[in-house]
Protein backbone atom coordinates (compact mmCIF):
# COMPACT_ATOMS: atom_id res chain seq x y z
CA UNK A 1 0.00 0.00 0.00
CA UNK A 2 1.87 3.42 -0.97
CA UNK A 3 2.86 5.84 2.28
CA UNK A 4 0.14 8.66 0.55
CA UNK A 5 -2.84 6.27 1.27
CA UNK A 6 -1.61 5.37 4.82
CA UNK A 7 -1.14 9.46 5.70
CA UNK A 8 -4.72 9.90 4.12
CA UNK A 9 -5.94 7.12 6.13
CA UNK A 10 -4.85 8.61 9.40
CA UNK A 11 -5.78 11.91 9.21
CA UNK A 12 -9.24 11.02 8.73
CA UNK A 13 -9.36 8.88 11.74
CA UNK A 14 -8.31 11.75 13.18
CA UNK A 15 -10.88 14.27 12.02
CA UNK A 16 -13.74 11.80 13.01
CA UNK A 17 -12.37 11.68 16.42
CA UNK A 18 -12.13 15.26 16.33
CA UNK A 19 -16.23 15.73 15.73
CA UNK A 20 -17.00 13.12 17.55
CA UNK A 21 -15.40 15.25 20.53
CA UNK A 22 -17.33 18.32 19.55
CA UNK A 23 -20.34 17.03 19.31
CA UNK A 24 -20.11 15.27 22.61
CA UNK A 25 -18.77 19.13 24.36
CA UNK A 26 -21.82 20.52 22.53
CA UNK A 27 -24.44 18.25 24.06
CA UNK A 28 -22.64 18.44 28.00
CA UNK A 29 -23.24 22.57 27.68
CA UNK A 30 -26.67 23.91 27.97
CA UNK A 31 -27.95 25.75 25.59
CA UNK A 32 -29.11 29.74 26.31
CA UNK A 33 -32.82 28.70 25.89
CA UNK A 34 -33.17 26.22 28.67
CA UNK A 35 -31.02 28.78 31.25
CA UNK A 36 -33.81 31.46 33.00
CA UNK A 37 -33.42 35.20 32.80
CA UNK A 38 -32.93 35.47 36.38
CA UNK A 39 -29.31 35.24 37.78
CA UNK A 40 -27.70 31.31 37.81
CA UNK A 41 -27.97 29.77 41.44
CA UNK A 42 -25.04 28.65 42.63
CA UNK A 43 -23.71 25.35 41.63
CA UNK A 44 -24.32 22.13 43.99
CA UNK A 45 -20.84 20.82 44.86
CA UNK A 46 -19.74 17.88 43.15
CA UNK A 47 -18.50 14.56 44.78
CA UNK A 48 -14.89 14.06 45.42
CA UNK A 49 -14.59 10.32 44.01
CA UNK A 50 -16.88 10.39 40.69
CA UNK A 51 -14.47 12.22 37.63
CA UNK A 52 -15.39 14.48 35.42
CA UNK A 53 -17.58 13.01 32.35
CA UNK A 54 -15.83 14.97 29.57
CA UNK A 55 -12.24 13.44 30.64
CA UNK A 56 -13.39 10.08 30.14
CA UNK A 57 -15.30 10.28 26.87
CA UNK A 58 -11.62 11.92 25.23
CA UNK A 59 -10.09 8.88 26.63
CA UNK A 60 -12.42 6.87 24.91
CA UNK A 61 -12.45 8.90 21.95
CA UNK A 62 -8.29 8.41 21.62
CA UNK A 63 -8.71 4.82 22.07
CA UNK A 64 -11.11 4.75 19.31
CA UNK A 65 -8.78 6.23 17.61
CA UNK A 66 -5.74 4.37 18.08
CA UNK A 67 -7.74 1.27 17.55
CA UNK A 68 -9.15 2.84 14.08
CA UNK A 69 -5.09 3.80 13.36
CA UNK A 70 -4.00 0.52 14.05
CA UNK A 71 -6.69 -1.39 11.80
CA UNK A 72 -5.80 1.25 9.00
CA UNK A 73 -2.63 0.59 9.12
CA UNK A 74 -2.63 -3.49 9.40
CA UNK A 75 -5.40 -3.12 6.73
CA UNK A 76 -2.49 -0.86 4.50
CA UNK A 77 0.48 -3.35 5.51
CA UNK A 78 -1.95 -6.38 4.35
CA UNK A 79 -2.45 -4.46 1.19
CA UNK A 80 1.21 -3.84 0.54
CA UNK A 81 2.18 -7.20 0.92
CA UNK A 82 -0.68 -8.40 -1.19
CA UNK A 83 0.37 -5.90 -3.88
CA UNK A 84 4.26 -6.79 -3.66
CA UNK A 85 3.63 -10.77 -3.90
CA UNK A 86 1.63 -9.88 -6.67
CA UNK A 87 4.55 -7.85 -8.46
CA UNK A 88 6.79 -10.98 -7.28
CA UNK A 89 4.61 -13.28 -9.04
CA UNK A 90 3.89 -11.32 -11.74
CA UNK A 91 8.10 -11.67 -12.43
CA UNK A 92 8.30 -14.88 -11.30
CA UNK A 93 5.63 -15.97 -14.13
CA UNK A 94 7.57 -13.79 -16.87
CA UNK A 95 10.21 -15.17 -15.68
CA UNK A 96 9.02 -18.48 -16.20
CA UNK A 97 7.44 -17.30 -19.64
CA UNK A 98 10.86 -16.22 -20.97
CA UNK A 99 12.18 -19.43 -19.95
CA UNK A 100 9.60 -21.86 -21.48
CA UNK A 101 10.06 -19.71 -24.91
CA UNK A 102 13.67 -20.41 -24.71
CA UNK A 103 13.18 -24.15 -24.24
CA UNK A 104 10.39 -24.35 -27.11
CA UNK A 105 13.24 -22.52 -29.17
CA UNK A 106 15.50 -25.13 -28.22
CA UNK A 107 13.27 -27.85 -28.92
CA UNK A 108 12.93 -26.64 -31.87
CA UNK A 109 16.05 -26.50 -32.99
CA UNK A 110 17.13 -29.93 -31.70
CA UNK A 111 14.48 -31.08 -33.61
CA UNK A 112 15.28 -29.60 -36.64
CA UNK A 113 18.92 -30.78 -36.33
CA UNK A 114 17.66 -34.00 -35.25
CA UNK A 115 15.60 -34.20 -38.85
CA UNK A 116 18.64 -32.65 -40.59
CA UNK A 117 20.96 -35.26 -39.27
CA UNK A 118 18.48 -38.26 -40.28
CA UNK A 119 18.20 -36.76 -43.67
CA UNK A 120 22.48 -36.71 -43.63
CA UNK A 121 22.35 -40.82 -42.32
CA UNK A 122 19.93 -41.12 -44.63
CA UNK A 123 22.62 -39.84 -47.50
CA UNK A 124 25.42 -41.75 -45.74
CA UNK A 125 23.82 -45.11 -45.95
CA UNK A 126 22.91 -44.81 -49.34
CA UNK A 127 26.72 -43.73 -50.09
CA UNK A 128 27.54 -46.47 -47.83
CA UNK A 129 25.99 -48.98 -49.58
CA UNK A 130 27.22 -47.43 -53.45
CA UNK A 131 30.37 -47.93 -51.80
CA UNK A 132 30.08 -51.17 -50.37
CA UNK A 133 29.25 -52.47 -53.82
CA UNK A 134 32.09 -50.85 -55.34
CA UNK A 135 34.67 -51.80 -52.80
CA UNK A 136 33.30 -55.71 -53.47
CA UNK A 137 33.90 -55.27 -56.93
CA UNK A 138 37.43 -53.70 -55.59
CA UNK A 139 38.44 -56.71 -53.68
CA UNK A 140 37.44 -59.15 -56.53
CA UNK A 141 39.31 -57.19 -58.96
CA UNK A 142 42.50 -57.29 -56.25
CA UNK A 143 41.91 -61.03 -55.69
CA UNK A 144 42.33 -61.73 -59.29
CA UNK A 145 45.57 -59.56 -59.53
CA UNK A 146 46.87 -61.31 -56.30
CA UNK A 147 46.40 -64.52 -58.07
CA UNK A 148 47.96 -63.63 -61.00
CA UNK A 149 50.96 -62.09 -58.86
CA UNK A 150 51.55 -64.96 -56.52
CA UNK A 151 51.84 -66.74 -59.90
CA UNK A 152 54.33 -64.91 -61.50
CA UNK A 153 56.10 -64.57 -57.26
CA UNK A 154 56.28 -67.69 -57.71
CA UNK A 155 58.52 -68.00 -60.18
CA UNK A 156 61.05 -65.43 -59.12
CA UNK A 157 60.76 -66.41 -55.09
CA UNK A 158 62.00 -69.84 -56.19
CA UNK A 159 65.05 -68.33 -57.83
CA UNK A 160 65.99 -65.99 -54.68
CA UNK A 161 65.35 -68.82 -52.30
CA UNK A 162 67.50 -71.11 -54.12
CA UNK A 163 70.34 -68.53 -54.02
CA UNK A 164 69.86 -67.76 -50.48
CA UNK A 165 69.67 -71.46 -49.39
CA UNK A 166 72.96 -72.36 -51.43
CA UNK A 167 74.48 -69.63 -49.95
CA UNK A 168 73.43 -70.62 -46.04
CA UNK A 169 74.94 -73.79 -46.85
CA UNK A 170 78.03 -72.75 -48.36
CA UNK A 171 78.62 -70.71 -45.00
CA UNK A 172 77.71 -73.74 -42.93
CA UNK A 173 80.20 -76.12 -44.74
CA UNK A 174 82.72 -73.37 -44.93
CA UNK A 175 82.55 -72.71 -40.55
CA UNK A 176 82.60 -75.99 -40.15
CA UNK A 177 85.80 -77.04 -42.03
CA UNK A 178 87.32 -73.57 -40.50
CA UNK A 179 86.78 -75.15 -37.06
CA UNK A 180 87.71 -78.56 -37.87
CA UNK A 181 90.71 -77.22 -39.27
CA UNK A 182 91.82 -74.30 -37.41
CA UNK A 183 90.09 -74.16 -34.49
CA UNK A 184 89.08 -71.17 -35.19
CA UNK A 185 85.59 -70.94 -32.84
CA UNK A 186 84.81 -66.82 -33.50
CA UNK A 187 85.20 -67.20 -37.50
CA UNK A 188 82.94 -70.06 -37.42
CA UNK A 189 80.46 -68.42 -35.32
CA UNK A 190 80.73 -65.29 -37.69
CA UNK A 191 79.77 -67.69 -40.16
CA UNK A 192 76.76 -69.05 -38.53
CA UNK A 193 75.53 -65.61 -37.61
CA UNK A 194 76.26 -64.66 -41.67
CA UNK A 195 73.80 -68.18 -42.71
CA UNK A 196 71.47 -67.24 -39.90
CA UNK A 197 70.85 -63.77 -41.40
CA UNK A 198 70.89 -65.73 -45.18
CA UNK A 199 68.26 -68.17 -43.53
CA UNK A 200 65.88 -65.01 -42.21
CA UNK A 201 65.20 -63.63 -45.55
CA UNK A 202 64.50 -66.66 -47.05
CA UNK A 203 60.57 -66.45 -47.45
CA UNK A 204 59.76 -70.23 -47.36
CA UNK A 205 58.25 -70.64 -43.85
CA UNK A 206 59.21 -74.38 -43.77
CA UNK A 207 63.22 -73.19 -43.03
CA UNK A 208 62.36 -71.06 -40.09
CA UNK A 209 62.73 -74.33 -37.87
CA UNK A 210 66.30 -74.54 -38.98
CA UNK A 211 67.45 -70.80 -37.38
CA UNK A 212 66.69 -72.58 -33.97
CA UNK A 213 69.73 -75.62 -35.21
CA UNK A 214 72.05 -72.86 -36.63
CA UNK A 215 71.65 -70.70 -33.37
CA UNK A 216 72.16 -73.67 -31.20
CA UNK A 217 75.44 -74.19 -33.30
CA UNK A 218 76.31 -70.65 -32.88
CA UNK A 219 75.82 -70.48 -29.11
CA UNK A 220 78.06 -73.56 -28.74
CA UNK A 221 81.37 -72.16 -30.66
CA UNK A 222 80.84 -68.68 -28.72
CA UNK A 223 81.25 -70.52 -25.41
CA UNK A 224 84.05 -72.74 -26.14
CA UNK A 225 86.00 -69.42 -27.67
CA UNK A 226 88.82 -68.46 -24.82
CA UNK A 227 87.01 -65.01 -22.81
CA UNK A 228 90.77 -63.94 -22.40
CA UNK A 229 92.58 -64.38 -25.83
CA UNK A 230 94.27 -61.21 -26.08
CA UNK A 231 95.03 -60.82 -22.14
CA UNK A 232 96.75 -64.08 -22.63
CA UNK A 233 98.76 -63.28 -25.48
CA UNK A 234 100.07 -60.18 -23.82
CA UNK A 235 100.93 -61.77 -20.50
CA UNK A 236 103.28 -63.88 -23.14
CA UNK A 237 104.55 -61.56 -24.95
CA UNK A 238 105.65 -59.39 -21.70
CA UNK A 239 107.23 -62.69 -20.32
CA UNK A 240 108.80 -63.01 -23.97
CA UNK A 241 110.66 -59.78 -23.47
CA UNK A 242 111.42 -60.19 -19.62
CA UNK A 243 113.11 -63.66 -20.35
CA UNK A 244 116.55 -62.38 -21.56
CA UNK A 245 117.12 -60.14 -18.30
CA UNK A 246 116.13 -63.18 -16.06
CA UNK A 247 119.00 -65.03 -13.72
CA UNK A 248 120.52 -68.60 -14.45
CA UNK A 249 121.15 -70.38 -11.65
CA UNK A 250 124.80 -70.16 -10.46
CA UNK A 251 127.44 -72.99 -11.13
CA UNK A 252 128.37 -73.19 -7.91
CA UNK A 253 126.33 -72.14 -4.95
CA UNK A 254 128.29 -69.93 -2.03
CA UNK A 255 127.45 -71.28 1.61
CA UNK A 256 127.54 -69.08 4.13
CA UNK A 257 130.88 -69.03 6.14
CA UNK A 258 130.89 -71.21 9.03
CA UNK A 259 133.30 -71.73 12.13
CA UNK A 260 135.09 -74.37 13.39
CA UNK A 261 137.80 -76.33 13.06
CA UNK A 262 135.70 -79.23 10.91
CA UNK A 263 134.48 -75.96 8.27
CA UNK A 264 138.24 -74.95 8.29
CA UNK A 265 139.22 -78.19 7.19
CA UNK A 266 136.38 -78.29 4.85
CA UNK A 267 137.30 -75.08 3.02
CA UNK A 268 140.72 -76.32 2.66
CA UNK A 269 140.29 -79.66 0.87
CA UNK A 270 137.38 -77.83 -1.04
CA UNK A 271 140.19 -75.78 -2.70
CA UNK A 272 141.71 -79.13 -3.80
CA UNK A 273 138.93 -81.33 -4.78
CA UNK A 274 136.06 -80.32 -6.17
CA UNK A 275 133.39 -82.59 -6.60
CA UNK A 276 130.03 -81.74 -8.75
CA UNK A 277 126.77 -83.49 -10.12
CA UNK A 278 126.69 -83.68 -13.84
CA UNK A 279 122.11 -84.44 -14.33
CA UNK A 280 120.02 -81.73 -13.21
CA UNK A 281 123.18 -79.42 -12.95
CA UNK A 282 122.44 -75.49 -14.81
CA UNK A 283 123.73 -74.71 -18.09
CA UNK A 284 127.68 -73.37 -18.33
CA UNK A 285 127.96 -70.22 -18.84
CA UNK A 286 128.65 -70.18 -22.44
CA UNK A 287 125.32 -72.24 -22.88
CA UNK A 288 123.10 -69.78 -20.78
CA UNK A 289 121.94 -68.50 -24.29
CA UNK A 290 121.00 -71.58 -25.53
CA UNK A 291 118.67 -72.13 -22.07
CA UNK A 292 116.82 -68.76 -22.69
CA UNK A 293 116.22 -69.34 -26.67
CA UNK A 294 114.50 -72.87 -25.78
CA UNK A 295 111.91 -70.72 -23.11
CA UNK A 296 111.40 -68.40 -25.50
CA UNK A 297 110.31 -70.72 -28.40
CA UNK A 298 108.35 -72.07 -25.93
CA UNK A 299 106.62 -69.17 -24.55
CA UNK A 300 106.32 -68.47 -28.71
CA UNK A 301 105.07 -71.79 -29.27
CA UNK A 302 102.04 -70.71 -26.77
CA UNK A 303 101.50 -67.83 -28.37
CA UNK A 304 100.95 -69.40 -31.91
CA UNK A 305 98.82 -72.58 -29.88
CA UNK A 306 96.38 -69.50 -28.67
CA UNK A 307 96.24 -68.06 -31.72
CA UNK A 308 95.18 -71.15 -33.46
CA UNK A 309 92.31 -71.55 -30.66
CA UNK A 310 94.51 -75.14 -29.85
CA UNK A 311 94.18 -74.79 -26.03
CA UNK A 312 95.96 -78.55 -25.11
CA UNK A 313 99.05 -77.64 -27.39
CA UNK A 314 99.24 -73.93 -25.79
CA UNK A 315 99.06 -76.09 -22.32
CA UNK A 316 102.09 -78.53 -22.97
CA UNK A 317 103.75 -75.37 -24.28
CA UNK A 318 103.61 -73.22 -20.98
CA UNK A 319 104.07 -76.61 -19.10
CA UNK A 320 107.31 -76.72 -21.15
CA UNK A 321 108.52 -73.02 -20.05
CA UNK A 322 107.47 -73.63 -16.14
CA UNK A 323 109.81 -76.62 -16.20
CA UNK A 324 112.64 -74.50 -17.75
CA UNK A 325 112.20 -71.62 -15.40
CA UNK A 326 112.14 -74.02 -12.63
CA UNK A 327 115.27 -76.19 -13.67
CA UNK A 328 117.46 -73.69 -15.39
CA UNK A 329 116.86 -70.07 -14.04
CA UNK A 330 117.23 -68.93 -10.47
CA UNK A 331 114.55 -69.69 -8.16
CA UNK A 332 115.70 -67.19 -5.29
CA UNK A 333 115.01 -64.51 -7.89
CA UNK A 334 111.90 -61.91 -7.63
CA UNK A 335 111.56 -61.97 -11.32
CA UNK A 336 111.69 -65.54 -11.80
CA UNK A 337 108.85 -66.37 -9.06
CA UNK A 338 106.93 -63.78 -10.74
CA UNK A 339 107.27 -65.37 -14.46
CA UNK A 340 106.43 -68.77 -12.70
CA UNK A 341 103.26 -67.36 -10.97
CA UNK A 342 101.83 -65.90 -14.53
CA UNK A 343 102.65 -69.16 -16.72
CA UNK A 344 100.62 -71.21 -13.47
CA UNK A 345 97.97 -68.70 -13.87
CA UNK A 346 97.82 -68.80 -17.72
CA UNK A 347 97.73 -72.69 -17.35
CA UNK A 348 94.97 -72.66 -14.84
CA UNK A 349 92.55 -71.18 -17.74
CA UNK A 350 94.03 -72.76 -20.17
CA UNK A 351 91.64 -75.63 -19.58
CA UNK A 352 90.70 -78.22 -22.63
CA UNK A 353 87.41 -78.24 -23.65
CA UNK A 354 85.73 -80.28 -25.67
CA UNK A 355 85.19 -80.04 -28.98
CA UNK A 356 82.36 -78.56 -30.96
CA UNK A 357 80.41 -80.94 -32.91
CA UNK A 358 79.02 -79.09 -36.14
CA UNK A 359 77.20 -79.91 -38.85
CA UNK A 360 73.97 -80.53 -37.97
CA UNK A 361 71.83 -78.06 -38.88
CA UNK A 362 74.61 -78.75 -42.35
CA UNK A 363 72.26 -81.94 -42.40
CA UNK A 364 69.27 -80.49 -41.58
CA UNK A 365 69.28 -78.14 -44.51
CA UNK A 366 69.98 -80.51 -46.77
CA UNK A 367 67.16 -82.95 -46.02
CA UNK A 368 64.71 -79.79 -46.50
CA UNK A 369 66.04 -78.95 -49.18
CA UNK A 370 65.75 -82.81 -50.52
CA UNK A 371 62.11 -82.93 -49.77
CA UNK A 372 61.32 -79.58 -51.35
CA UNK A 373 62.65 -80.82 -54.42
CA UNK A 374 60.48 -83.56 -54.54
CA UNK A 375 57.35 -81.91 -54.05
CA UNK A 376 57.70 -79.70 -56.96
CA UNK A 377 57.85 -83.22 -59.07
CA UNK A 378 55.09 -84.59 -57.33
CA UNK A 379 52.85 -82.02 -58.02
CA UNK A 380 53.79 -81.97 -61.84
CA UNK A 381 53.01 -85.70 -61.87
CA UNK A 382 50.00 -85.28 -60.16
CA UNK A 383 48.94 -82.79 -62.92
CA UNK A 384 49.82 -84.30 -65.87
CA UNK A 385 46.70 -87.13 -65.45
CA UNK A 386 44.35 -84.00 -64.79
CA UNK A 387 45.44 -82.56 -67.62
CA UNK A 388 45.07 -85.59 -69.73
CA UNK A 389 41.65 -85.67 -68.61
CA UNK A 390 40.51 -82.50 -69.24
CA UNK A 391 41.62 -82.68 -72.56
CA UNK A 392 40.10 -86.19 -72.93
CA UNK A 393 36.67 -84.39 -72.48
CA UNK A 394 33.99 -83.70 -75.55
C-alpha cells in the first residue's frame, strides 16, 4: 500500500475523532434557551470520588482512535504485501514465460537438427551402400591380380630362395671345415651368424625351424672361444721380453761361512777337490743362451697354440717353459717367481674343452632342401593325369 494512502488514512481517523469530541462538548453545555433570565444559582458541589464526564469520553475517543489507526494501518500493511507478492509473481511468471520460450526454441532446434541429421544418415547409408558395392567389386578385382601375382612370385621367389639357401649352406660347410681345421671358434660363429641372417630372408616358412639348429650351433662355438685371448697373449709376450734379463742359476752355490775347526778343514780340501753333479746341474755359462732361446720358443710356441684356438698344445707349451724356469733359471730370484706365478695362472685357464660338434643343422638343410625338391615333381606328376583328362573331355 503506498505511504500517501496510509497518511490519508490517518488523518481522517483523526478528524472523526475530532467531531465526535465536539459534538459530545456541545451536548454536555446547555444551551441559552433552557437557562432562565434570572441570575444562575449557585452550583451544587460535586463529589470528590466520581471524575469528570468529559475526561473520560476523550479517553475513549483516543482509544477509538488508536484502535481505528491501528486497523488502518494493518489493513495498509496487508495491502502492501498483497500488492508486492503480486509484483513478485507477476516476475516470477515472466520469468518463467521467458524461460519456457527459450526451451520451445530449443526444442525446436534440436528437432530440426535432429531431422537434418536423419536426412544426412539417410545420404550416408545410401553412399555407404554405393560404396560397399564398389569396394566388393574392388576386392574381386584385387583377388584376381593377387592370383595372377603370386603366380608370376612364384617363379622369381624360387630363384631368390634357391640362391639364399645355397648360400646358407656354403657358409655352414665353410665354418665348419674352419673349425675342424683351425680351431678357429669366433670365425665359425661369424659364419653361422652370416647363414642365420641368409636363412631369415628366405621367405619359405618351412626353413624357419632350422634358425633354432644354426643358433644352437652358434651359441656352442661362442662358449668354447677363450674369454681372455688377447690378455693371454700379452701376459706372453711381456714374459717373452722379460726372459733375456732373467737369472741362471749359479754354477756353484756360495754357503755361508761357518766356524770351526771341521768348516776350516772343509774349506781347505774344497780348494783341492772339487766334486760336482753332472744331471740336473744349470747350463755353463757359455750355454746360458742356448737355455733362454729354448723358453722363448716355448713361450712363442704358446702364443701361436692361442692363436690357433689349440688350447691342449698352448698347455704342454707353458708346461714346457714352467719346467725351464724351474730347472734352469734362479729360483731365489723376484723376477723368476713372478714369471712362474703368470705361466701357473695362464695354465689354470688354459683348460681343454671339448670339442664342438658341427654340422647338424649342415644336415638339416639338406634334407629340406631334398624334400622340397620332390614336391615340386610330385605335383607336376599329379597334374599331368588332370590334364590328360581334361583334354580327354567332348
Amino acid at each position: 500500500m503506498p505511504r500517501a494512502e496510509i497518511v490519508n488514512g490517518s488523518r481522517g481517523a483523526k478528524r472523526q475523532v475530532r467531531a465526535a469530541s465536539m459534538a459530545r462538548m456541545s451536548q454536555d453545555q446547555p444551551t441559552p434557551k433552557d437557562s432562565p433570565v434570572a441570575a444562575p444559582a449557585p452550583a451544587a458541589p460535586r463529589s470528590p470520588g466520581r471524575p469528570p464526564r468529559r475526561g473520560s469520553s476523550v479517553a475513549l475517543a483516543l482509544l477509538l482512535a488508536l484502535v481505528a489507526l491501528g486497523a488502518t494501518g494493518y489493513v495498509g500493511w496487508r495491502q502492501w504485501r498483497q500488492d508486492a507478492g503480486r509484483a513478485d509473481d507477476s516476475r516470477s511468471l515472466t520469468s518463467l514465460q521467458s524461460r519456457v520460450a527459450g526451451l520451445e526454441d530449443n526444442l525446436n532446434a534440436v528437432g530440426n537438427e535432429r531431422t537434418a541429421l536423419r536426412q544426412r544418415l539417410n545420404d550416408a547409408d545410401q553412399v555407404n551402400r554405393s560404396l560397399r558395392e564398389e569396394v566388393l567389386g574392388q576386392s574381386e578385382r584385387l583377388r584376381n591380380l593377387e592370383d595372377a601375382v603370386a603366380q608370376l612370385a612364384e617363379k622369381s621367389l624360387s630363384g631368390h630362395d634357391a640362391l639364399l639357401l645355397d648360400e646358407t649352406e656354403s657358409l655352414l660347410r665353410m665354418a665348419k671345415e674352419r673349425y675342424a681345421l683351425f680351431h678357429d671358434a669366433p670365425g665359425a660363429a661369424s659364419a653361422y651368424a652370416m647363414a642365420d641372417q641368409a636363412l631369415a630372408a628366405v621367405n619359405d616358412g618351412a626353413f624357419s625351424g632350422l634358425r633354432q639348429s644354426v643358433q644352437a650351433e652358434r651359441e656352442a662355438l661362442e662358449k668354447s672361444q677363450p674369454a681372455r685371448q688377447a690378455a693371454q697373449l700379452d701376459v706372453l709376450q711381456q714374459l717373452r721380453e722379460t726372459l733375456p734379463a732373467l737369472p741362471l742359476k749359479p754354477l756353484d752355490r756360495t754357503t755361508a761361512v761357518a766356524s770351526g775347526a771341521w768348516a776350516r778343514l772343509r774349506q781347505a780340501l774344497g780348494s783341492v777337490v772339487s766334486v760336482q753333479r753332472d744331471n740336473g746341474a744349470p747350463l755353463a755359462v757359455a750355454d746360458a743362451r742356448l737355455a733362454r732361446q729354448l723358453t722363448a720358443l716355448d713361450l712363442a710356441q704358446a702364443q701361436s697354440a692361442l692363436l690357433a684356438y689349440d688350447p691342449a698344445d698352448a698347455n704342454a707349451a707353458l708346461q714346457r717353459a714352467e719346467a725351464s724356469l724351474a730347472v734352469q733359471f734362479d729360483d731365489t730370484d723376484r723376477g723368476v717367481q713372478q714369471a712362474r706365478t703368470q705361466l701357473a695362472a695362464l695354465r689354470a685357464e688354459l683348460r681343454p674343452t671339448a670339442p664342438v660338434q658341427l654340422g647338424a643343422a649342415l644336415d638339416e638343410l639338406r634334407n629340406l632342401r631334398a624334400v622340397h625338391a620332390l614336391k615340386p615333381a610330385a605335383a607336376a606328376s599329379a597334374a599331368a593325369p588332370a590334364h590328360a583328362a581334361s583334354g580327354a573331355r567332348p
